[in-house]
C-alpha atoms as a PDB file:
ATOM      1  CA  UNK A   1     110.602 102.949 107.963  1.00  0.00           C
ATOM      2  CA  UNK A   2     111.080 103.492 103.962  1.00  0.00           C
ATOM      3  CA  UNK A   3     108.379 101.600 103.539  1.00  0.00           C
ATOM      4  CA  UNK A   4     105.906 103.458 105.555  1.00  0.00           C
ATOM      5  CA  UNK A   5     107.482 106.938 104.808  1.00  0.00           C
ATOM      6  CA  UNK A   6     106.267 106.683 101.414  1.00  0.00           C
ATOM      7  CA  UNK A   7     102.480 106.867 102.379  1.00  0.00           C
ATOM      8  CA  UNK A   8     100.978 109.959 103.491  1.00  0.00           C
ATOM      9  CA  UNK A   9      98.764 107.521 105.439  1.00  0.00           C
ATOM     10  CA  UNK A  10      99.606 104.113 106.387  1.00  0.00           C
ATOM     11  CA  UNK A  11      97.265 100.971 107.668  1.00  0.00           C
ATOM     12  CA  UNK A  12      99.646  99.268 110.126  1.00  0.00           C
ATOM     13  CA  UNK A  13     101.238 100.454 113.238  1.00  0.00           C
ATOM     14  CA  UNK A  14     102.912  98.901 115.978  1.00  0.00           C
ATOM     15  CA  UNK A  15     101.275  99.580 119.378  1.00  0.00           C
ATOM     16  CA  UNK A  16     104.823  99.546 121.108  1.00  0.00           C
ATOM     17  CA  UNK A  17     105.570 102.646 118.599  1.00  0.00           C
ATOM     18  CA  UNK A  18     101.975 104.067 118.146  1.00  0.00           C
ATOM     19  CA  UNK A  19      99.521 106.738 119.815  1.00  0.00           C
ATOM     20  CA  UNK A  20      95.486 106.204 119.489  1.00  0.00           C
ATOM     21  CA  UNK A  21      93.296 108.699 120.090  1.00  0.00           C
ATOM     22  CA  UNK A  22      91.556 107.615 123.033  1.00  0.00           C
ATOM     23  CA  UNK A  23      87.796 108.126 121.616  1.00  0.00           C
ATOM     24  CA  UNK A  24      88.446 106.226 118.849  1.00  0.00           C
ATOM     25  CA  UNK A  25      90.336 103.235 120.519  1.00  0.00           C
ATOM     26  CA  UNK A  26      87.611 102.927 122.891  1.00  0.00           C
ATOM     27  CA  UNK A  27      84.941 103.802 120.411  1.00  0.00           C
ATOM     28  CA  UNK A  28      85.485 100.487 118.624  1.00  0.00           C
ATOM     29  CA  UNK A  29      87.074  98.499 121.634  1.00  0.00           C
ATOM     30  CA  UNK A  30      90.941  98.521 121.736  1.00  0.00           C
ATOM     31  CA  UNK A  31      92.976  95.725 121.255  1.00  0.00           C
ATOM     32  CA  UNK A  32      91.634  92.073 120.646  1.00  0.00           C
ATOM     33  CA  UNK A  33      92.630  90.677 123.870  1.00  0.00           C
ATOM     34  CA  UNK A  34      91.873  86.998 121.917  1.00  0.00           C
ATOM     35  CA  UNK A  35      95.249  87.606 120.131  1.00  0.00           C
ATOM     36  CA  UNK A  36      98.590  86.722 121.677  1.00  0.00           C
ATOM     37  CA  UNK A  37     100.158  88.620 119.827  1.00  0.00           C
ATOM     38  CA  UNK A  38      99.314  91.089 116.114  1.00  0.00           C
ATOM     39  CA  UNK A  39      96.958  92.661 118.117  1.00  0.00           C
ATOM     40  CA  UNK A  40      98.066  95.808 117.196  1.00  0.00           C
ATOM     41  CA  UNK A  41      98.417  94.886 113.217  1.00  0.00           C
ATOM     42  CA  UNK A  42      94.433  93.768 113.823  1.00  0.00           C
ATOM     43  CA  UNK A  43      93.211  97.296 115.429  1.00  0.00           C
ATOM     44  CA  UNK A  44      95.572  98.581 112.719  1.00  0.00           C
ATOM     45  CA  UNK A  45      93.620  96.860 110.201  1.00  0.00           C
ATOM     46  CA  UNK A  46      90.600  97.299 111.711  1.00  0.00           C
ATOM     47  CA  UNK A  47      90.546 101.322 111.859  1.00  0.00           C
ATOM     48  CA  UNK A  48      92.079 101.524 108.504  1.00  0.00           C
ATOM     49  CA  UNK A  49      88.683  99.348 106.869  1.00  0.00           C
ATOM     50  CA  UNK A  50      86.776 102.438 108.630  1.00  0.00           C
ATOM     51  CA  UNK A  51      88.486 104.958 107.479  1.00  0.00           C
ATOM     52  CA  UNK A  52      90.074 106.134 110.300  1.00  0.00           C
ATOM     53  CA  UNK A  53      93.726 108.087 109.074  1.00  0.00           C
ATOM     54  CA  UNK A  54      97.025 106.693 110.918  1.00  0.00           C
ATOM     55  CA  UNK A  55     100.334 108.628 109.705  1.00  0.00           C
ATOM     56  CA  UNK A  56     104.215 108.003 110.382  1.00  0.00           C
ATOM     57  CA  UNK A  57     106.009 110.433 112.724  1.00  0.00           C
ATOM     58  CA  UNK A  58     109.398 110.384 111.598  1.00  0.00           C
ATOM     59  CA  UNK A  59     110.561 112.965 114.340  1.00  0.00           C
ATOM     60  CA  UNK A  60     108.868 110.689 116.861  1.00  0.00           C
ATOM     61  CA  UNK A  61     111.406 108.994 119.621  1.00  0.00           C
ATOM     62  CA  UNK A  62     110.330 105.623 120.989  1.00  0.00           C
ATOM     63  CA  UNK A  63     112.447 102.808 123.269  1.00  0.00           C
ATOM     64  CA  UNK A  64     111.746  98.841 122.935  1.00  0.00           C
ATOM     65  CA  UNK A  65     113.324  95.727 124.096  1.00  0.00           C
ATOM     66  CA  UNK A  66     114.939  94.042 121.087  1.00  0.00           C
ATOM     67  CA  UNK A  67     115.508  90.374 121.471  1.00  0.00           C
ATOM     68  CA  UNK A  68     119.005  89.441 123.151  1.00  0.00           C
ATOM     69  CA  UNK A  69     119.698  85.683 121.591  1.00  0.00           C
ATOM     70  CA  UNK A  70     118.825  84.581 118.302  1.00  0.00           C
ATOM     71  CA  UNK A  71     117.156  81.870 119.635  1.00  0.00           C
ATOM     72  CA  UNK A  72     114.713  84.611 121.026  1.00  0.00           C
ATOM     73  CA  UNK A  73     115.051  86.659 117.949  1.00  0.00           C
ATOM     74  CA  UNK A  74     113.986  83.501 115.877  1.00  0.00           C
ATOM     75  CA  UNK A  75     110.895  82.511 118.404  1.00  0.00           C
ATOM     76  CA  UNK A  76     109.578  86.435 118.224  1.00  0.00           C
ATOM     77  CA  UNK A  77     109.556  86.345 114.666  1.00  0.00           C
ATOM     78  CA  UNK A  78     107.453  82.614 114.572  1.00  0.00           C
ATOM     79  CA  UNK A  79     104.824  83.722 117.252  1.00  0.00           C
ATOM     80  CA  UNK A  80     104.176  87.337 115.758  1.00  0.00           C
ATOM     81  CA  UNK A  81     103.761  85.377 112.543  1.00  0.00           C
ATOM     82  CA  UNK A  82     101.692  82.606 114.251  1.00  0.00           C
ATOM     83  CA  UNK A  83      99.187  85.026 115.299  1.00  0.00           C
ATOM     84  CA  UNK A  84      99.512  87.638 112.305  1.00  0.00           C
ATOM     85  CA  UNK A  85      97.852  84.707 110.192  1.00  0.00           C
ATOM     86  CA  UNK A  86      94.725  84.977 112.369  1.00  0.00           C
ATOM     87  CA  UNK A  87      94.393  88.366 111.738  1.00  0.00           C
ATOM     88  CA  UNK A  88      95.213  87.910 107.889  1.00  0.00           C
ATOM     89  CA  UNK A  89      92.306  85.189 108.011  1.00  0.00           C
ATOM     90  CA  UNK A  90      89.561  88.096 109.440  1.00  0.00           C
ATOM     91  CA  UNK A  91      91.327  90.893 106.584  1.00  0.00           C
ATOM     92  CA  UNK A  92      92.329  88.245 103.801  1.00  0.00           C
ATOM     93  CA  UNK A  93      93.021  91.739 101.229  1.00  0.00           C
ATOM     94  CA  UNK A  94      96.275  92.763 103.299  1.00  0.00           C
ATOM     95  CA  UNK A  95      97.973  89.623 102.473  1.00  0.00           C
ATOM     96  CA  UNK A  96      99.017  91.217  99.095  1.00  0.00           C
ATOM     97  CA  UNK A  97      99.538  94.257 100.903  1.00  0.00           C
ATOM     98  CA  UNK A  98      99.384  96.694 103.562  1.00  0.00           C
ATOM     99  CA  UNK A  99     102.232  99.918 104.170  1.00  0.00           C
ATOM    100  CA  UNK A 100     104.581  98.406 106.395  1.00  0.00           C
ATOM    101  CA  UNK A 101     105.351  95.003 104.787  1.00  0.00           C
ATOM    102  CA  UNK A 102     107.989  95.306 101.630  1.00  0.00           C
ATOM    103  CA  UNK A 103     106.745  92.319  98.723  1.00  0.00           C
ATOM    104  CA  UNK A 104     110.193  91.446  99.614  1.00  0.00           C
ATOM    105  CA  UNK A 105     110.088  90.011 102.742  1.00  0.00           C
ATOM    106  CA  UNK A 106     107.066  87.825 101.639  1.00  0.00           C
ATOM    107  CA  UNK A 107     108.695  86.628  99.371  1.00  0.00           C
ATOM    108  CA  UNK A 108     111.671  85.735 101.427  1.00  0.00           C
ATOM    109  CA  UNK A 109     109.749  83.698 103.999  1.00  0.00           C
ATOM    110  CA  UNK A 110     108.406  81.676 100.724  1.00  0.00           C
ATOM    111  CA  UNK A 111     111.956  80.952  99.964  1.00  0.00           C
ATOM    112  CA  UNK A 112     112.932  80.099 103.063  1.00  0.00           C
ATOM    113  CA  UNK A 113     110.349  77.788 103.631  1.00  0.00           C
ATOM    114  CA  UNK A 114     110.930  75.683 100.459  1.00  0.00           C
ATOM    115  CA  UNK A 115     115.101  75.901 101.054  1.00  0.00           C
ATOM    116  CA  UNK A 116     114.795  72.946 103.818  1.00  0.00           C
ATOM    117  CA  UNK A 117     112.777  70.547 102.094  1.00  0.00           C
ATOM    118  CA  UNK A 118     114.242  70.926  99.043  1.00  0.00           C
ATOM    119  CA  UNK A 119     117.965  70.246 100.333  1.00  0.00           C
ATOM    120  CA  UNK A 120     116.200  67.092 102.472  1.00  0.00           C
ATOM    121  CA  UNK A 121     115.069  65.795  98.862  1.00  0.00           C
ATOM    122  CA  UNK A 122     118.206  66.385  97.576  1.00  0.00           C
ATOM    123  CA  UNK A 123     119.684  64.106 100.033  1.00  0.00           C
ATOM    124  CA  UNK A 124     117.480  61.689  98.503  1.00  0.00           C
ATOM    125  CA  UNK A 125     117.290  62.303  94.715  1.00  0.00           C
ATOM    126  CA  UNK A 126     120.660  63.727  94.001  1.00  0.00           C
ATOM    127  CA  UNK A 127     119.124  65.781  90.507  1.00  0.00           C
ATOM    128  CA  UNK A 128     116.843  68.122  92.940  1.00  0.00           C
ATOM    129  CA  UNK A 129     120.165  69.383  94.321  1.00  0.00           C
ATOM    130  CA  UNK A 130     119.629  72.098  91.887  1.00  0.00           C
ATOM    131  CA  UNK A 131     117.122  73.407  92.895  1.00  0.00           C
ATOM    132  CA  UNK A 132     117.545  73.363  96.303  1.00  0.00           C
ATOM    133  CA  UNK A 133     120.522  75.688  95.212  1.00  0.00           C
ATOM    134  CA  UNK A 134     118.502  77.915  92.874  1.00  0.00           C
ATOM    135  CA  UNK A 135     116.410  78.698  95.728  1.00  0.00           C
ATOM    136  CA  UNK A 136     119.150  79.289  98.632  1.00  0.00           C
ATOM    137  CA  UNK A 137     120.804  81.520  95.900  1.00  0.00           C
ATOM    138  CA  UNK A 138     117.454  83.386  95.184  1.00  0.00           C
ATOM    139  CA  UNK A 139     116.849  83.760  98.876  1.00  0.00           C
ATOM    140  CA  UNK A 140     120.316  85.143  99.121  1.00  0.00           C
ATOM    141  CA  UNK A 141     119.439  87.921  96.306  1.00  0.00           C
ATOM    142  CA  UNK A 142     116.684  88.948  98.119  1.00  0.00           C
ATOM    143  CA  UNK A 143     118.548  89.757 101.235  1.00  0.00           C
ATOM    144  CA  UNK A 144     121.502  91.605  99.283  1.00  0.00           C
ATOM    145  CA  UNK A 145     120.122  94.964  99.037  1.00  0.00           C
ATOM    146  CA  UNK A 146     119.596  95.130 102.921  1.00  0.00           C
ATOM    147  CA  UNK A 147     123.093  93.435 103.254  1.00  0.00           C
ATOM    148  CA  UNK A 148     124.156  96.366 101.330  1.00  0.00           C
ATOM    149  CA  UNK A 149     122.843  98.993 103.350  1.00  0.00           C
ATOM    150  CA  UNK A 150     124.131  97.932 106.079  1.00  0.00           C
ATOM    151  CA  UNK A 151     127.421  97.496 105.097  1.00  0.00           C
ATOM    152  CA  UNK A 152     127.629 101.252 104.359  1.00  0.00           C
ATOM    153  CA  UNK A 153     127.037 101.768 107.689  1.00  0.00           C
ATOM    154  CA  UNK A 154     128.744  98.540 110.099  1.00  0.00           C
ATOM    155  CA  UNK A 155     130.384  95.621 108.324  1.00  0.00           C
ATOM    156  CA  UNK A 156     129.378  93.342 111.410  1.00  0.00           C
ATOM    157  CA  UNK A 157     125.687  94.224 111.239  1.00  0.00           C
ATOM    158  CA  UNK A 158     125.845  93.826 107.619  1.00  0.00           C
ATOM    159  CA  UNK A 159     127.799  90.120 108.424  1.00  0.00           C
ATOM    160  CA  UNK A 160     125.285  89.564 110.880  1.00  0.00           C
ATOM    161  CA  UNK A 161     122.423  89.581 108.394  1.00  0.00           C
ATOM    162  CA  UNK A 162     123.275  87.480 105.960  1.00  0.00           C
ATOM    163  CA  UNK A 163     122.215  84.663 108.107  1.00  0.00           C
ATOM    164  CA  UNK A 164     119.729  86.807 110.684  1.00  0.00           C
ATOM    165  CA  UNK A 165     117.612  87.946 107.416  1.00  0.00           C
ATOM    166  CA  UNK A 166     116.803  84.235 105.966  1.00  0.00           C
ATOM    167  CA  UNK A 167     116.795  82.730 109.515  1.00  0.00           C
ATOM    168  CA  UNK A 168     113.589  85.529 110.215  1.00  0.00           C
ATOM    169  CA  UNK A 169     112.336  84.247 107.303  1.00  0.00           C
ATOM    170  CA  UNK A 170     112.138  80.809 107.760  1.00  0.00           C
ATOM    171  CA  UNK A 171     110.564  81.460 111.002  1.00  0.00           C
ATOM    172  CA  UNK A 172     108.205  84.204 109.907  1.00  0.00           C
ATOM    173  CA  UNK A 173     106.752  81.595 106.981  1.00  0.00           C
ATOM    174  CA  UNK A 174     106.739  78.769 109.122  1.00  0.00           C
ATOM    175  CA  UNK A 175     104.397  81.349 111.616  1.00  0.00           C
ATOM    176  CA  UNK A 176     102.314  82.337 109.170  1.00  0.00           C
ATOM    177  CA  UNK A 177     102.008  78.612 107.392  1.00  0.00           C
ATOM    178  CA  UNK A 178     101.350  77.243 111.086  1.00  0.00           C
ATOM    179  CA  UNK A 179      99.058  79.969 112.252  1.00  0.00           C
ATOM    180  CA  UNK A 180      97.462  79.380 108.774  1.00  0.00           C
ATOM    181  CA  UNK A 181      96.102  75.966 108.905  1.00  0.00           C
ATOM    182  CA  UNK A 182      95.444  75.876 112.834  1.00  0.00           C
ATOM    183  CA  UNK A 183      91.550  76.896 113.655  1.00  0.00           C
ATOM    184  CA  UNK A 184      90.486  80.010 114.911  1.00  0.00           C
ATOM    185  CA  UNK A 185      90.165  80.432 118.738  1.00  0.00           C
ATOM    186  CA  UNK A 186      87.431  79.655 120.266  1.00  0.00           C
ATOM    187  CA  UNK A 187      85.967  82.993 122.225  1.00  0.00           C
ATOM    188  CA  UNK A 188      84.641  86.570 120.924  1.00  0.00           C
ATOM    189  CA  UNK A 189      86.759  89.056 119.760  1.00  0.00           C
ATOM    190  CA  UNK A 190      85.425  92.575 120.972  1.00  0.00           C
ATOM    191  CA  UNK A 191      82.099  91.416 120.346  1.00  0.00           C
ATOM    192  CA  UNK A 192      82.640  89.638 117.186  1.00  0.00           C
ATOM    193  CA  UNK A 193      82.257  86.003 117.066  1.00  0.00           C
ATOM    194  CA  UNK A 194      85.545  84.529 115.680  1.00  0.00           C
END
């Protein structure tokens, strides 16, 4: 929520946390009901292009399901990813940026998706062990300030993280990287060929 808060008006909102007006939802066709999933990061997007103003309500109260295994955890982050890369593919300028996504958390999911291979080729050629280090230990810096805040406030949550931060990431990259190369859906998208 840092992230947003900074922006007197943002371009992404979560529909599970959001409130449209109804002419304009309906005025340019809600949700894409093509997407699984990111639908709400594509409206998002797509209001945002026309100039339409979204704004954090920090006062605002709001209940969701959270994931209850990390196995679950793990699969929500891959399928929101999955389908976030179609909508990246129709709005290609929000890869670099948009108000909810910190450059940090990009860059984790690069990190975490060369961490694997790079440990698998160390098995193999013994002098890429170092790098397959240099990035683990990079992906750990990224996750210590988050780590950090946490453990100001729970020690456990904090512990928790350290493994629940770079396991997101692997999953959110692999997502995005899948979602990436697959083709686009066959189908129209509220009127718009895809």
């Amino acid at each position: 929520y840092d992230q947003v808060r900074a922006h007197r008006y943002i371009d992404f909102i979560d529909s599970g946390t959001a409130a449209y007006r109804r002419d304009i939802f309906l005025k340019n066709n809600g949700f894409d009901t093509t997407l699984m999933d990111a639908e709400d990061v594509e409206l998002s997007f797509r209001l945002a292009e026309q100039g339409h103003k979204m704004a954090f309500a920090p006062g605002a109260i709001v209940y969701h399901d959270h994931p209850r295994s990390v196995w679950e955890y793990a699969r929500r982050k891959f399928m929101y990813a999955y389908w976030r890369a179609f909508v990246y593919k129709r709005f290609p300028k929000k890869i670099a940026s948009d108000s909810r996504t910190p450059q940090t958390q990009k860059i984790q999911s690069a990190l975490a998706l060369m961490v694997l291979p790079a440990f698998l080729a160390a098995m193999l050629w013994d002098k890429f062990a170092i790098v397959a280090v240099l990035l683990a230990l990079m992906l750990f810096a990224t996750t210590l300030p988050l780590v950090i805040r946490f453990l100001s406030r729970d020690w456990q949550v904090a512990l928790a993280a350290v493994f629940l931060i770079p396991l997101a990431a692997f999953a959110v990259g692999a997502g995005v990287a899948l979602g990436a190369i697959s083709p686009q859906r066959a189908g129209r998208a509220n009127g718009r060929a895809q």
